[in-house]
Every structure is written in structure tokens, then in C-alpha cells.
Protein backbone atom coordinates (compact mmCIF):
# COMPACT_ATOMS: atom_id res chain seq x y z
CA UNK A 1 30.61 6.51 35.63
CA UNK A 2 27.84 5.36 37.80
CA UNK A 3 28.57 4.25 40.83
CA UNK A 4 25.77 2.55 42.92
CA UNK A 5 27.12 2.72 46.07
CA UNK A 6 27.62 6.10 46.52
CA UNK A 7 24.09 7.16 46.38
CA UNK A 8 21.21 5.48 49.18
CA UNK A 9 18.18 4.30 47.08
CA UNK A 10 16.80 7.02 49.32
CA UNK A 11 18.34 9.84 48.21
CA UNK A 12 17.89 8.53 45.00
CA UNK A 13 14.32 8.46 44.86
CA UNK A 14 14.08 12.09 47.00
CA UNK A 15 16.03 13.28 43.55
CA UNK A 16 14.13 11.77 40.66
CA UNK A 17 10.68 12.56 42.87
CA UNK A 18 12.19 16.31 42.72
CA UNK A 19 12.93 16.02 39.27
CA UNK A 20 9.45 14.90 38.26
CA UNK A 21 7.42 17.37 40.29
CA UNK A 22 9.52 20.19 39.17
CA UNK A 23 8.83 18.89 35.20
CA UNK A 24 5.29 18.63 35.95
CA UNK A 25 5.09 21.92 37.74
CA UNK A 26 6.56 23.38 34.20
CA UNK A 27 4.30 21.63 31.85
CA UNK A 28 1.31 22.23 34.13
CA UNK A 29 1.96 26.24 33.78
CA UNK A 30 2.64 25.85 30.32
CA UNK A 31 -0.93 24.02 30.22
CA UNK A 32 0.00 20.48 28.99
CA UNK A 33 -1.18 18.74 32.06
CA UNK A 34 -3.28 19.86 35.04
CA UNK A 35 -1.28 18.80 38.16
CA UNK A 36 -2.00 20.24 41.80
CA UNK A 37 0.55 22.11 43.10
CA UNK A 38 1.52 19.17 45.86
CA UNK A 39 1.28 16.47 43.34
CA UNK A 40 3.87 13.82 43.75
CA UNK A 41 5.29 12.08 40.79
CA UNK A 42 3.12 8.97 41.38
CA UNK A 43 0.20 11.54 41.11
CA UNK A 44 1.09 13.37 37.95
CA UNK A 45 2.86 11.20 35.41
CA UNK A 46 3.72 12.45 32.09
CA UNK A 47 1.70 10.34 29.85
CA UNK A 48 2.10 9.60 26.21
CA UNK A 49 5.30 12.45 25.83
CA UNK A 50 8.06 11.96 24.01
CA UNK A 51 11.20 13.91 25.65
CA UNK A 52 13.75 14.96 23.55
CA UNK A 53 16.93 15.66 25.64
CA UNK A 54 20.25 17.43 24.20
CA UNK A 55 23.70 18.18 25.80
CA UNK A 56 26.27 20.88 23.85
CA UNK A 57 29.72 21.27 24.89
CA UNK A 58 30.53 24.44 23.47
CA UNK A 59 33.73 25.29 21.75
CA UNK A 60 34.92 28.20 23.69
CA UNK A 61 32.44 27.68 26.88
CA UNK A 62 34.43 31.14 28.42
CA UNK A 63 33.50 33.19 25.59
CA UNK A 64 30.67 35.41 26.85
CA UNK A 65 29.59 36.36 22.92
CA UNK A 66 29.56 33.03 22.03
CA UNK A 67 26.65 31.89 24.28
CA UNK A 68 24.77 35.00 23.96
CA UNK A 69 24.22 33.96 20.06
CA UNK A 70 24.46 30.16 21.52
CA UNK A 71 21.29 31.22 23.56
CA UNK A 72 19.62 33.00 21.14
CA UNK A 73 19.63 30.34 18.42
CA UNK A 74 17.92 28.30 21.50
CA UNK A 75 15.37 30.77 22.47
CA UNK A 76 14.49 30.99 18.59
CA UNK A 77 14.32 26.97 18.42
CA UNK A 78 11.94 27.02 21.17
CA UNK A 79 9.14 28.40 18.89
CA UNK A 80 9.25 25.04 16.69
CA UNK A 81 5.23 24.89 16.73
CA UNK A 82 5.39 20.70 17.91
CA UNK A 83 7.01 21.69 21.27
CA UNK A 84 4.58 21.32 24.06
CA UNK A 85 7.19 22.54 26.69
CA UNK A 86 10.58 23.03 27.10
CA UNK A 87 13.92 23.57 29.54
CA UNK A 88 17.28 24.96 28.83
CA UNK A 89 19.42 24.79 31.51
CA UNK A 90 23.19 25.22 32.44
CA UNK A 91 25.22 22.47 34.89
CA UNK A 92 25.02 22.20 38.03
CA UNK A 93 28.55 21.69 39.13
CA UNK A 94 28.69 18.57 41.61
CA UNK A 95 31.30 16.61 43.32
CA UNK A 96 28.67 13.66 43.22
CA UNK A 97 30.34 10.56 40.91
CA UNK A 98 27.07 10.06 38.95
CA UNK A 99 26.21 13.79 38.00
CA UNK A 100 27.90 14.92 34.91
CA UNK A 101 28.54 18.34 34.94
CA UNK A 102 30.53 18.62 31.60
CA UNK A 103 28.28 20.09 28.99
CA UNK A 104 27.38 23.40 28.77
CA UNK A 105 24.15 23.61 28.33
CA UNK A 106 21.39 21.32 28.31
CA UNK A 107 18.03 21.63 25.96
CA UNK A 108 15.04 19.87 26.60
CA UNK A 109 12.03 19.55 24.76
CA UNK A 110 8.38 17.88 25.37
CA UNK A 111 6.39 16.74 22.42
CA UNK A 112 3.20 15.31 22.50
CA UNK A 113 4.05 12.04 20.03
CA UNK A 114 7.15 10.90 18.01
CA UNK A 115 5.56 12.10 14.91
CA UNK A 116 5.76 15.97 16.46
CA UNK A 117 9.41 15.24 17.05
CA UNK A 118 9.81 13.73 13.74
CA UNK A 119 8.69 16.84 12.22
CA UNK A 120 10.66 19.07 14.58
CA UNK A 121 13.62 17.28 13.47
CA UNK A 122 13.20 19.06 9.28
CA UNK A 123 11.28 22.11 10.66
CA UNK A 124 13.08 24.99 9.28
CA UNK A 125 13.48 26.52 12.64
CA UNK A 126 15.21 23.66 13.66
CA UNK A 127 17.18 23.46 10.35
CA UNK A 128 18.21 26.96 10.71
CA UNK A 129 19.43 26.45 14.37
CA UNK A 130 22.05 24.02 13.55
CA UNK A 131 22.85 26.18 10.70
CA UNK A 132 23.60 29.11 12.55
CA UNK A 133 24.99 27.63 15.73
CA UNK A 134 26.95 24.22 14.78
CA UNK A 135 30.08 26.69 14.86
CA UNK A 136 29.97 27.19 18.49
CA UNK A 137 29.63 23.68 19.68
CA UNK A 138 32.07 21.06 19.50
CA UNK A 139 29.91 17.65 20.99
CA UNK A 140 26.20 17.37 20.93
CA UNK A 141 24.83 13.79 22.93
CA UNK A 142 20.81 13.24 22.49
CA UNK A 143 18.86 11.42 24.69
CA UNK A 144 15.61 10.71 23.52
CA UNK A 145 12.76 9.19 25.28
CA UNK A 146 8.69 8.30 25.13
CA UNK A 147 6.45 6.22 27.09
């Protein structure tokens, strides 16, 4: 799937630069790190987080009632006490090789330590979530990630 000739290591680094700013923007209004508003990602790293990524192709991704109670089951999950910040997002369709634009929608979560994700993971909120909602989807892929 990736391809590394179709990107320049410029335009590569313009993105994930973009992508980091724009994270640290979000955590800094949610108050989890104090970043200026010009800060470039060599200037605000995201220290000691552990990010907690999830993909869901839904099952009938036409079917406006479906991601209404899709969404709400996400915007409930959000309120899992551990979560320092969060993202839910839809794809952004691309003709770009590398970008997957399959899913449906795509959850993100910052903790501050795998032990907050750990309990996330058996916190009935979180429990309740997949109870409610693993009807709608019909693949889930986690990425998971700390430094």
C-alpha cells in the first residue's frame, strides 16, 4: 500500500508537521500541554502519551440512523474519565496511494500512561460502547502507540 515514490520527503514532512501542530493545538485547548500558537512540532512534542487510535468500517456506512447512534455511542465514550483528549473524525477521500480512505470513522484518544488506557479498556463506559454499538460495525483495526 505504501508507495515511497509517490510522495517527496518534502511533502511528507509538510504533512506529518501539519498533523502534529494541529494535535498539539487540540490538546493545548483541552489543557494537556501549553504550546504557543506558532509552535512547530519540534517545539511542542507530545511527551509521555499513549495514543490510542481506532478505525470502524461500519456495516451499512449509507444508513444515516445508523451513525447517528454510531456517533452517539462515541460522544458517550469520550467521557471515559482517563482520556486526556480526543478526535473523531470521518475520511478524507484521497486519490493519494498511501492515504486510506476506507473506514468510516476514525476515534482517537490521548491518555496520559498505559495504565489510563489499561483501565479505559474495562471502564464500563467503554464496556457499554461496544455493547451497544458492535452491531453497526463490521471491522475495527487499533493502532496503539506511546513514547
Amino acid at each position: 500500500m505504501f508507495n515511497s515514490g509517490k510522495l517527496s520527503t518534502h511533502s511528507n514532512m509538510e504533512n506529518r508537521r501539519d498533523f502534529v501542530r494541529k494535535i498539539a493545538a487540540g490538546m493545548a485547548a483541552a489543557s494537556f500541554v501549553s504550546v504557543p500558537e506558532q509552535a512547530s512540532a519540534s517545539e511542542a512534542p507530545l511527551k509521555k502519551t499513549f495514543v490510542h487510535h481506532v478505525f470502524f468500517w461500519l456495516k451499512d456506512p449509507k444508513n444515516q440512523e445508523a451513525r447517528t447512534e454510531f456517533e452517539n455511542g462515541l460522544h458517550a465514550l469520550i467521557k471515559v474519565p482517563q482520556i486526556q483528549s480526543h478526535h473523531i473524525g470521518t475520511p478524507v477521500q484521497s486519490s493519494r496511494e498511501v492515504v486510506d480512505d476506507s473506514f468510516t470513522y476514525s476515534y482517537m484518544v490521548f491518555f496520559r500512561n498505559e495504565t489510563d488506557q489499561e483501565i479505559y479498556q474495562t471502564h464500563p463506559i467503554h464496556l457499554k460502547f461496544i455493547e451497544d454499538c458492535r452491531h453497526l460495525w463490521e471491522k475495527v483495526v487499533v493502532y496503539d502507540a506511546i513514547n
